[in-house]
PDB file of N, CA and C in Angstrom:
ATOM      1  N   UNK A   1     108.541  84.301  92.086  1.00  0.00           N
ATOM      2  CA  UNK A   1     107.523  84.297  91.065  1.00  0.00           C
ATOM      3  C   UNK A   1     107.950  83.363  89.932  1.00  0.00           C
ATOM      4  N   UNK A   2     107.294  82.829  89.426  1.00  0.00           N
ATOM      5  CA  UNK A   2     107.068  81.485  88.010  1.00  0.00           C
ATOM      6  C   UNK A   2     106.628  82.003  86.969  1.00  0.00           C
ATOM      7  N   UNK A   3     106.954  82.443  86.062  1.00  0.00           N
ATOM      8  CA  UNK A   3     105.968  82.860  84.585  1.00  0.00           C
ATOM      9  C   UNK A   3     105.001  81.070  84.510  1.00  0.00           C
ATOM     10  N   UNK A   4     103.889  81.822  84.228  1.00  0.00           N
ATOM     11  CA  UNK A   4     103.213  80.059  83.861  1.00  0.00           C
ATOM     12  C   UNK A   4     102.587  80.107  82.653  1.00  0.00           C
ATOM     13  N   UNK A   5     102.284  81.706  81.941  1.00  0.00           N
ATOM     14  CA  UNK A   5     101.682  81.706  80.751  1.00  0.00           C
ATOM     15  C   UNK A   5     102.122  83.351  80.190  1.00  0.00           C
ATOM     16  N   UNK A   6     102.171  83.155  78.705  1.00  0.00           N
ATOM     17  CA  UNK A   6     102.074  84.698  78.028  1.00  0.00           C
ATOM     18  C   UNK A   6     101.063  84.697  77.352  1.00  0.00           C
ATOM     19  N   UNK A   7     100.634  85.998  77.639  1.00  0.00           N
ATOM     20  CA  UNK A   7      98.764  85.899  77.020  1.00  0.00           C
ATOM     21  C   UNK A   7      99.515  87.415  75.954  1.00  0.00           C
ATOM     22  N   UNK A   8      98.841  87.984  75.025  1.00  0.00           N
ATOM     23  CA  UNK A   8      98.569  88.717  74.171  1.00  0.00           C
ATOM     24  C   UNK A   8      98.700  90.047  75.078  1.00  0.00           C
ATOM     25  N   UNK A   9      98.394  90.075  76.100  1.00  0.00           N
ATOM     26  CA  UNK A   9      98.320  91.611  76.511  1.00  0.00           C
ATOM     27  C   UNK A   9      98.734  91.308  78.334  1.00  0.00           C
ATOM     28  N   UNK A  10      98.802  90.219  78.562  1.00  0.00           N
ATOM     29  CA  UNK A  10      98.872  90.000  79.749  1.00  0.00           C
ATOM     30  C   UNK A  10     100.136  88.756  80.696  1.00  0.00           C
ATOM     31  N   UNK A  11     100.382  88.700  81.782  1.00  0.00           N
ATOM     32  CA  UNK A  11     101.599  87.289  81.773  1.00  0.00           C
ATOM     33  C   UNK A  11     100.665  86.774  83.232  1.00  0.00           C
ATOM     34  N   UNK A  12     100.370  85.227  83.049  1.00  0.00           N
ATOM     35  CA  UNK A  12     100.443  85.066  84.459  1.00  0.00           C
ATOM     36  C   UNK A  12     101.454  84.456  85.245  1.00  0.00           C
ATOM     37  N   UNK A  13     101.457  84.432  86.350  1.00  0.00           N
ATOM     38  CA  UNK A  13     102.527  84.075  87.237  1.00  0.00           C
ATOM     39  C   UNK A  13     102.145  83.627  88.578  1.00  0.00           C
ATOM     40  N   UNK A  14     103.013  82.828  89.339  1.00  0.00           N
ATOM     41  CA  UNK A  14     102.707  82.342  90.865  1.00  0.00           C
ATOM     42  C   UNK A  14     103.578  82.519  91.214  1.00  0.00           C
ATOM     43  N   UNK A  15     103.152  83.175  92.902  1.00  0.00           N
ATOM     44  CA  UNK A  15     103.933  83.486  93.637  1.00  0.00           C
ATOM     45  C   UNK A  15     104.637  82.414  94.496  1.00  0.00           C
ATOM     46  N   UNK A  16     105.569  81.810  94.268  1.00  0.00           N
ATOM     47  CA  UNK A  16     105.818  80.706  95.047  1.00  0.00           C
ATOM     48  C   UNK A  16     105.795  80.460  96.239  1.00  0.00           C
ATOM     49  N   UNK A  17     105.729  81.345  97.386  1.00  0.00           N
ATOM     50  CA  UNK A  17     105.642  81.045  98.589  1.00  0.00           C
ATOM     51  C   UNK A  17     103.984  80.787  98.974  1.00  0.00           C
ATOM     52  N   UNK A  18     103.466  81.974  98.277  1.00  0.00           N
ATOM     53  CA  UNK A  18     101.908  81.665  98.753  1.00  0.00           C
ATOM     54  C   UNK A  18     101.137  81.186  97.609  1.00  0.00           C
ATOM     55  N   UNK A  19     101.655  80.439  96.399  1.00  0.00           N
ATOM     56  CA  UNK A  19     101.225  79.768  95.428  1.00  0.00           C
ATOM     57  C   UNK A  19     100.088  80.388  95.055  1.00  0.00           C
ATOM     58  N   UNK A  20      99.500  81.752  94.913  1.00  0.00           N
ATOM     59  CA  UNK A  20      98.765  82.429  94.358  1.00  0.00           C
ATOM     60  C   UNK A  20      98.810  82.684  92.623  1.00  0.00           C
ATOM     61  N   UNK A  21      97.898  82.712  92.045  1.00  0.00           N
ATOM     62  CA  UNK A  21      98.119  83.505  90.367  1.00  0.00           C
ATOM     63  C   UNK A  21      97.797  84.895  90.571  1.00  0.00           C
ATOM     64  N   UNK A  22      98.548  85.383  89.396  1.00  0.00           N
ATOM     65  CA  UNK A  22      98.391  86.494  89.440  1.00  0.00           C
ATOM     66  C   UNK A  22      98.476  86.939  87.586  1.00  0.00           C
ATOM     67  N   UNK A  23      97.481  87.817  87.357  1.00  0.00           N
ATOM     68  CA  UNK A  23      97.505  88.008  85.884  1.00  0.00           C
ATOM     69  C   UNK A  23      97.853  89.761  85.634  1.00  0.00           C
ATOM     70  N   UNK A  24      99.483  90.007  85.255  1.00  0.00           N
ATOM     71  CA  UNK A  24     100.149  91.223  85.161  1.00  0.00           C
ATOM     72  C   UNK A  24     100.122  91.672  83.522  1.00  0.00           C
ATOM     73  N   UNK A  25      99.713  93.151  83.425  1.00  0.00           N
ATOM     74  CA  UNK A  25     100.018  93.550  82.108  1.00  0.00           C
ATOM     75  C   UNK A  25     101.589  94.045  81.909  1.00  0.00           C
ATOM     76  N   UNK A  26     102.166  93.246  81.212  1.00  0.00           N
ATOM     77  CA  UNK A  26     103.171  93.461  80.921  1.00  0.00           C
ATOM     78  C   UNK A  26     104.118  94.750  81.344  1.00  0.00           C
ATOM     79  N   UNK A  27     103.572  95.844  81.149  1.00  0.00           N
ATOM     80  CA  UNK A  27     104.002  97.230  81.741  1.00  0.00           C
ATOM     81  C   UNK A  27     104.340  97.289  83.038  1.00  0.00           C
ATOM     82  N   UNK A  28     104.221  96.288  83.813  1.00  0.00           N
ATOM     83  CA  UNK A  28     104.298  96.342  84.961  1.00  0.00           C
ATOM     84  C   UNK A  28     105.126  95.343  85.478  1.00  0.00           C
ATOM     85  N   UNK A  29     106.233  94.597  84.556  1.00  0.00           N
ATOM     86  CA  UNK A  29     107.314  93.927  84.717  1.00  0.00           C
ATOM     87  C   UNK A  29     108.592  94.438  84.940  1.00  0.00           C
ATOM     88  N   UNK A  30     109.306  94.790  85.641  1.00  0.00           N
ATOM     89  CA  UNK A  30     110.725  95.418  85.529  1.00  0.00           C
ATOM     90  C   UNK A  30     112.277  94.281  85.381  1.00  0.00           C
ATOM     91  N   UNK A  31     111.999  94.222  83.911  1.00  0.00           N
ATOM     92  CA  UNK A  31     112.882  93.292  83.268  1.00  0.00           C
ATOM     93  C   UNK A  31     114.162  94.078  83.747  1.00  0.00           C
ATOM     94  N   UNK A  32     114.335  95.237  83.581  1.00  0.00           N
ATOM     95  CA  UNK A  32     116.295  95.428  84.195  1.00  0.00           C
ATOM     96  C   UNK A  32     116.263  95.978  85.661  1.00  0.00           C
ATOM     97  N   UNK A  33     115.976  95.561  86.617  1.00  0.00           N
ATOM     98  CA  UNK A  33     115.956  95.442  87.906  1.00  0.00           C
ATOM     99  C   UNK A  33     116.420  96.882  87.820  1.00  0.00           C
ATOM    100  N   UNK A  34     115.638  97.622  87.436  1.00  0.00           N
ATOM    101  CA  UNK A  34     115.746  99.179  88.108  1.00  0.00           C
ATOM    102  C   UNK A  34     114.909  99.721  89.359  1.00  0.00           C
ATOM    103  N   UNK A  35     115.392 100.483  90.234  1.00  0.00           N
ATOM    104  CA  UNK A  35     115.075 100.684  91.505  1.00  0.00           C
ATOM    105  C   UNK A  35     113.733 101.360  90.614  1.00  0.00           C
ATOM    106  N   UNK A  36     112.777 101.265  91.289  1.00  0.00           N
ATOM    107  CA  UNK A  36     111.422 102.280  91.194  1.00  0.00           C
ATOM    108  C   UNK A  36     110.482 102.732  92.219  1.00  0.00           C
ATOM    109  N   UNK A  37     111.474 102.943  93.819  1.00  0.00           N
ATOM    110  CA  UNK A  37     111.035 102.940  94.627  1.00  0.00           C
ATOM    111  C   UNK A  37     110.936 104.777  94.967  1.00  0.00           C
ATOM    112  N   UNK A  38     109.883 104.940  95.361  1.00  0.00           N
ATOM    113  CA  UNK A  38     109.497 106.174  95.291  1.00  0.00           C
ATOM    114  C   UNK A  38     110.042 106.923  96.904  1.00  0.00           C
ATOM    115  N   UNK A  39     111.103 107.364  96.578  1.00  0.00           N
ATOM    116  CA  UNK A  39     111.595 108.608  97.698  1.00  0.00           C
ATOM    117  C   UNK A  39     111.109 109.498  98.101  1.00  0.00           C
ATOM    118  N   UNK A  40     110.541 109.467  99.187  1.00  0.00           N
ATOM    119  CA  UNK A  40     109.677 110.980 100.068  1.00  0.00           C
ATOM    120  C   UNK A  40     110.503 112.229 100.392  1.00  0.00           C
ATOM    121  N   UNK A  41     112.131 111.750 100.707  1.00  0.00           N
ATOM    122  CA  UNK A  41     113.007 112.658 100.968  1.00  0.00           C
ATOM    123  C   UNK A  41     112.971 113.829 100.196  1.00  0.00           C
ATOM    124  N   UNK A  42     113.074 115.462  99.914  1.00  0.00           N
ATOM    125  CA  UNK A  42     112.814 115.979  99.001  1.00  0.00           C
ATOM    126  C   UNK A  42     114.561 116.155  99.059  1.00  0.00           C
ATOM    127  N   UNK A  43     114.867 116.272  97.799  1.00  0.00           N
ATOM    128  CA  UNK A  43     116.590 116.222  97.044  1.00  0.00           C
ATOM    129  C   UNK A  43     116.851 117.689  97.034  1.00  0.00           C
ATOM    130  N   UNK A  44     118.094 118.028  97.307  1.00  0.00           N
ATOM    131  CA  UNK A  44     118.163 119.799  96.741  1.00  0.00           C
ATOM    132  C   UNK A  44     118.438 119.466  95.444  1.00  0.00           C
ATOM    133  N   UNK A  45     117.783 120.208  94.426  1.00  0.00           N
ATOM    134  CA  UNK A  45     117.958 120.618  92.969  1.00  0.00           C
ATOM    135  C   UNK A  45     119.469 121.895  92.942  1.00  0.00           C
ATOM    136  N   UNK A  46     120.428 121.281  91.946  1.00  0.00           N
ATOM    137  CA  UNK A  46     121.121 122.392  91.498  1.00  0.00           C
ATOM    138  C   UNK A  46     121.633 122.220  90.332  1.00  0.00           C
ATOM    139  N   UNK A  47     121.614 122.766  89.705  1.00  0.00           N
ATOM    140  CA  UNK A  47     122.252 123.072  88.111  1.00  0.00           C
ATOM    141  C   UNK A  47     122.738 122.123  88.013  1.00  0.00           C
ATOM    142  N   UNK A  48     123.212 121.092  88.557  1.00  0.00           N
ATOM    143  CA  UNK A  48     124.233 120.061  88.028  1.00  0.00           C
ATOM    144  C   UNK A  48     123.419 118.610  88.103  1.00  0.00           C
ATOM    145  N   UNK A  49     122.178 118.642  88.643  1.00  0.00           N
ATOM    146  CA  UNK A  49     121.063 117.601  88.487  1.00  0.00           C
ATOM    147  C   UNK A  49     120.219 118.392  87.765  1.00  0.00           C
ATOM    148  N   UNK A  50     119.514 118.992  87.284  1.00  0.00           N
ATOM    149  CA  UNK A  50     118.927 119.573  86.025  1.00  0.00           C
ATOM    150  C   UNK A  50     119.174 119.631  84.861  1.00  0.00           C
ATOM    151  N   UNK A  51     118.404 119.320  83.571  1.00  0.00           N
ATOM    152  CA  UNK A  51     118.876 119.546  82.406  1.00  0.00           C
ATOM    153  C   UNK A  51     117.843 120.343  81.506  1.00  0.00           C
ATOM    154  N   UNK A  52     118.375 121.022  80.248  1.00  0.00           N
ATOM    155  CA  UNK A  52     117.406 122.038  79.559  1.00  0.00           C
ATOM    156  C   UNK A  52     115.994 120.802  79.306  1.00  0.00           C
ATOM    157  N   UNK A  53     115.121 121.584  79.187  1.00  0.00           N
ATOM    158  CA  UNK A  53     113.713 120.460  79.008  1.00  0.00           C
ATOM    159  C   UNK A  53     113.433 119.552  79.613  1.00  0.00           C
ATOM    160  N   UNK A  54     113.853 119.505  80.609  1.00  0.00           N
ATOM    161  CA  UNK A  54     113.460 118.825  81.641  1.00  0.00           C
ATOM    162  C   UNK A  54     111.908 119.120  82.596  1.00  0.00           C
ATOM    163  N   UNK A  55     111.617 118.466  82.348  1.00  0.00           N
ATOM    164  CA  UNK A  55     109.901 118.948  83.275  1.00  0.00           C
ATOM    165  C   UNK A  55     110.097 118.883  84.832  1.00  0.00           C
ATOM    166  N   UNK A  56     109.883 120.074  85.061  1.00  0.00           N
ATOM    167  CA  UNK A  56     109.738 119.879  86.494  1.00  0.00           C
ATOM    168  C   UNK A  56     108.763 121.298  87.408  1.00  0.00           C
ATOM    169  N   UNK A  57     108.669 121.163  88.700  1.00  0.00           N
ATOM    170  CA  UNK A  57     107.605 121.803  89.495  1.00  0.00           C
ATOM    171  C   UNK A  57     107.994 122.773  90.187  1.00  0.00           C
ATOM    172  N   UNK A  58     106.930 123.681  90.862  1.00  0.00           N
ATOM    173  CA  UNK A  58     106.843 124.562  92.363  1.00  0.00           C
ATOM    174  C   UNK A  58     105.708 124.518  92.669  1.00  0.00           C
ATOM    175  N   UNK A  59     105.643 125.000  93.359  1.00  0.00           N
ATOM    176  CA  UNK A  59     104.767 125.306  94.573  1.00  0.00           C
ATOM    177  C   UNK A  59     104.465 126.748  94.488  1.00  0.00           C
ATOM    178  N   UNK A  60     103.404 127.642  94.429  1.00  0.00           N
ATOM    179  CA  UNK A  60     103.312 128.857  93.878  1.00  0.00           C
ATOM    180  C   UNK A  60     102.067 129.479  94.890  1.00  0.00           C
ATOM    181  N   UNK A  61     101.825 130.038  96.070  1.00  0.00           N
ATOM    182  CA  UNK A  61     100.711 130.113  96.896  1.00  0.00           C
ATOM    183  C   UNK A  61      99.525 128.872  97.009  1.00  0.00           C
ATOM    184  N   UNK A  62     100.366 127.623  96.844  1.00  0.00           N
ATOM    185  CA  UNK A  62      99.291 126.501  96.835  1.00  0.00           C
ATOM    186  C   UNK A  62      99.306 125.791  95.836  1.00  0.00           C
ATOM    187  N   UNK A  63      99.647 126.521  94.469  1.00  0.00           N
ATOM    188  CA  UNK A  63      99.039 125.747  93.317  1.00  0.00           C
ATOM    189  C   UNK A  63     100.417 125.363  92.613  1.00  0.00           C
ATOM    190  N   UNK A  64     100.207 124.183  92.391  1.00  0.00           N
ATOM    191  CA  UNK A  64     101.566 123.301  91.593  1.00  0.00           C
ATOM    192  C   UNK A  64     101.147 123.952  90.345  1.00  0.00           C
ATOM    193  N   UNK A  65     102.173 124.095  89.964  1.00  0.00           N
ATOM    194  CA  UNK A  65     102.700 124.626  88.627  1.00  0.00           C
ATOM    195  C   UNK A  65     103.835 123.914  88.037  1.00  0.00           C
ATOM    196  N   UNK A  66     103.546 123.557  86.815  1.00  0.00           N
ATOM    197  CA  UNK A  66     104.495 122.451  86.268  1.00  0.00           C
ATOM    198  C   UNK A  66     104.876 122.846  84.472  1.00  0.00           C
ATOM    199  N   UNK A  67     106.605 122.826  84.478  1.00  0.00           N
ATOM    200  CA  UNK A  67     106.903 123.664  83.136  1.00  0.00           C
ATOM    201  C   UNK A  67     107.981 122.807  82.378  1.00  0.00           C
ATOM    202  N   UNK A  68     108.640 123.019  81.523  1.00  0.00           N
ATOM    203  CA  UNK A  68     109.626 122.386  80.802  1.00  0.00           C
ATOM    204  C   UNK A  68     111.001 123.577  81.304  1.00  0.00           C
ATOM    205  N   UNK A  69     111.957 123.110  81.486  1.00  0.00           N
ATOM    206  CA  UNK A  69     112.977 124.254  81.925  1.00  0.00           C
ATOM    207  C   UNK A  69     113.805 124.679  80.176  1.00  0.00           C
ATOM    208  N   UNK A  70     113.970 125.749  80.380  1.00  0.00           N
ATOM    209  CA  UNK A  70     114.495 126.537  79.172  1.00  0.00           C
ATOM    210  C   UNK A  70     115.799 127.147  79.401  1.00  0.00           C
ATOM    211  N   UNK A  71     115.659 127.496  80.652  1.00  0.00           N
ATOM    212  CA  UNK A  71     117.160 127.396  81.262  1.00  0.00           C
ATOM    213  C   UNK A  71     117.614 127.534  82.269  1.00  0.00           C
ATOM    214  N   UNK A  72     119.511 127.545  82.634  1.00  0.00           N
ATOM    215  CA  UNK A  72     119.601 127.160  83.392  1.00  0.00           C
ATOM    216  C   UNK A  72     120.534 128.228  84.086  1.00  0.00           C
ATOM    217  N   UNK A  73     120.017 129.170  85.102  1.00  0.00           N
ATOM    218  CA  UNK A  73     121.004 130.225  85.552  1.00  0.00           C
ATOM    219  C   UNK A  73     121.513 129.825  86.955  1.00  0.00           C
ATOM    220  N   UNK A  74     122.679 130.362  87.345  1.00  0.00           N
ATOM    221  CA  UNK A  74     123.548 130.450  88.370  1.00  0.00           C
ATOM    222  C   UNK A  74     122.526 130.335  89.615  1.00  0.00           C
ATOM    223  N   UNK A  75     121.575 131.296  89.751  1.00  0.00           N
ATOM    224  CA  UNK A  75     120.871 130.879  91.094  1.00  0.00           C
ATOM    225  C   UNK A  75     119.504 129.900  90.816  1.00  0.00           C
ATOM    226  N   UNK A  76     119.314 130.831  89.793  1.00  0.00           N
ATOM    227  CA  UNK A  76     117.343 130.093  89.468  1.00  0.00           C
ATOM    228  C   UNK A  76     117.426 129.383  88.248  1.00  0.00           C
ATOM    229  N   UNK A  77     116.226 128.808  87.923  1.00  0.00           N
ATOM    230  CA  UNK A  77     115.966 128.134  86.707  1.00  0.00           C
ATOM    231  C   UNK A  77     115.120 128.807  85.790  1.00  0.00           C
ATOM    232  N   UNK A  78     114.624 129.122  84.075  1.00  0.00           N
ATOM    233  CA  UNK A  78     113.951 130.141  83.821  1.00  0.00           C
ATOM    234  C   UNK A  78     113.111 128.734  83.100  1.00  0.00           C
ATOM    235  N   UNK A  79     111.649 128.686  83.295  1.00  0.00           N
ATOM    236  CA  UNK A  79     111.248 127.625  82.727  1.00  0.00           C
ATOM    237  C   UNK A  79     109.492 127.973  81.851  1.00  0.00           C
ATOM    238  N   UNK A  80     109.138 127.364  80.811  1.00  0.00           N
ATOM    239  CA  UNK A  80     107.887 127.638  80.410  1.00  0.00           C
ATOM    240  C   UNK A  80     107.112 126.550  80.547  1.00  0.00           C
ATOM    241  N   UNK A  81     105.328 126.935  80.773  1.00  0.00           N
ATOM    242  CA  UNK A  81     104.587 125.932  81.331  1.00  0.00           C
ATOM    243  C   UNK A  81     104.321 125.643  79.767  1.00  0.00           C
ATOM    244  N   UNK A  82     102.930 124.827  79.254  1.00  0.00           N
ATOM    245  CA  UNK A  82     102.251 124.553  78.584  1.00  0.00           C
ATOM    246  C   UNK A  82     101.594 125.330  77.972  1.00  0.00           C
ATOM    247  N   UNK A  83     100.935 126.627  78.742  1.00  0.00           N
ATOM    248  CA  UNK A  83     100.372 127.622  78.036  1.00  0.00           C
ATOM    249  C   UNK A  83     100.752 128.393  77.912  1.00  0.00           C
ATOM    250  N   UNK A  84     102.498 128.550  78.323  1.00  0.00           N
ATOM    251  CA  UNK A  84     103.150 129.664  77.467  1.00  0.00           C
ATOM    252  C   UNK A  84     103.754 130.370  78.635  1.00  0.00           C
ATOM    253  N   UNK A  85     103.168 130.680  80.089  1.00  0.00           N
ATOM    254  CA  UNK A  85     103.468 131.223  80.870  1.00  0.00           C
ATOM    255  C   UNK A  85     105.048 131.320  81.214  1.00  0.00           C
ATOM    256  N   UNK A  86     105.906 131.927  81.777  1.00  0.00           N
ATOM    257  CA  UNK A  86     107.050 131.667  82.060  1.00  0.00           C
ATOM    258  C   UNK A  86     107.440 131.925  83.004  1.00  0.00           C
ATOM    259  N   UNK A  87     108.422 131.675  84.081  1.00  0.00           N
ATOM    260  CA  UNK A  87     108.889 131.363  84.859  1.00  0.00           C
ATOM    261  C   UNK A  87     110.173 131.240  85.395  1.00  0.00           C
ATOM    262  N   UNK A  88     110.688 132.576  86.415  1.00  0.00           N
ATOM    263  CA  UNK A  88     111.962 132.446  87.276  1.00  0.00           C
ATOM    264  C   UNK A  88     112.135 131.850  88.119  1.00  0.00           C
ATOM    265  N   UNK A  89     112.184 130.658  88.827  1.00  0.00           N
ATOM    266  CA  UNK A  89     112.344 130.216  89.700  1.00  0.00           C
ATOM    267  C   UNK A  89     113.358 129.617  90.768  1.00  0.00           C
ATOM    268  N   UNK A  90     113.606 130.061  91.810  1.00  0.00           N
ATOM    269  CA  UNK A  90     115.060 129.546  92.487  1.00  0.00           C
ATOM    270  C   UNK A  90     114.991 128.175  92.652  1.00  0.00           C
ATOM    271  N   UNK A  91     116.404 127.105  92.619  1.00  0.00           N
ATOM    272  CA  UNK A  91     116.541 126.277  92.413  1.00  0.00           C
ATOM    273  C   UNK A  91     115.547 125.544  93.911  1.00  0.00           C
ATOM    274  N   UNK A  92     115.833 126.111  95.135  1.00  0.00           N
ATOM    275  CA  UNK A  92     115.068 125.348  96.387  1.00  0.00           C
ATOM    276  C   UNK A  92     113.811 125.468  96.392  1.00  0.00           C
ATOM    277  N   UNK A  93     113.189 126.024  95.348  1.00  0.00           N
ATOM    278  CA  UNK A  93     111.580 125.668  95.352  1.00  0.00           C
ATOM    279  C   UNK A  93     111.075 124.740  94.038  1.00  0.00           C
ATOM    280  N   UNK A  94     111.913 124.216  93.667  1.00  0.00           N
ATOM    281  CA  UNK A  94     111.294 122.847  92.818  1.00  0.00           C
ATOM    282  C   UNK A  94     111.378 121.733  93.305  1.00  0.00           C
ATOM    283  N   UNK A  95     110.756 121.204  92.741  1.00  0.00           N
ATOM    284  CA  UNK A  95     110.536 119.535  92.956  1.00  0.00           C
ATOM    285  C   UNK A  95     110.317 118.948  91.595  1.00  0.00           C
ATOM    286  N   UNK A  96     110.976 117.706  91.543  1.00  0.00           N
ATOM    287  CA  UNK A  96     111.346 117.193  89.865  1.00  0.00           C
ATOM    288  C   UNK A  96     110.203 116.227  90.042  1.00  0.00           C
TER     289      UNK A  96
END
């Protein structure tokens, strides 16, 4: 890719092999070559990849449920949603 212009809200660029333009909003540049490739694998969660306030999920008869964690116990995690609800949950039924 070529930067060929910076616009106000936008960059264009060509792809050099297939000499195409392309007009990117900035947000969508990854200036420090960080991986952002999305893993299907599901990870085991344990206390030592978790941190307090950390947002994360389950699975609850179907319905995702999604909370900030408040803390962090030996087997489960104790976490509150948005509307206050709260939540014991063992570490193998989240997903971050």
């Amino acid at each position: 890719m070529t930067i060929i212009e910076l616009k106000p809200t936008k960059i264009i660029v060509r792809n050099d092999n297939s000499k195409k333009f392309y007009a990117l909003p900035y947000y969508m540049i990854n200036i420090a070559g960080i991986d952002v490739s999305i893993n299907d694998q599901q990870k085991n969660l344990t206390i030592n990849n978790l941190q307090v306030g950390e947002c994360v999920g389950f699975n609850k008869d179907g319905q995702e449920i999604i909370g900030f964690i408040e803390r962090l116990n030996q087997k489960s995690v104790t976490l509150k949603t948005k509307c206050g609800h709260g939540w014991r949950v063992a570490y193998h039924c989240y997903f971050a």
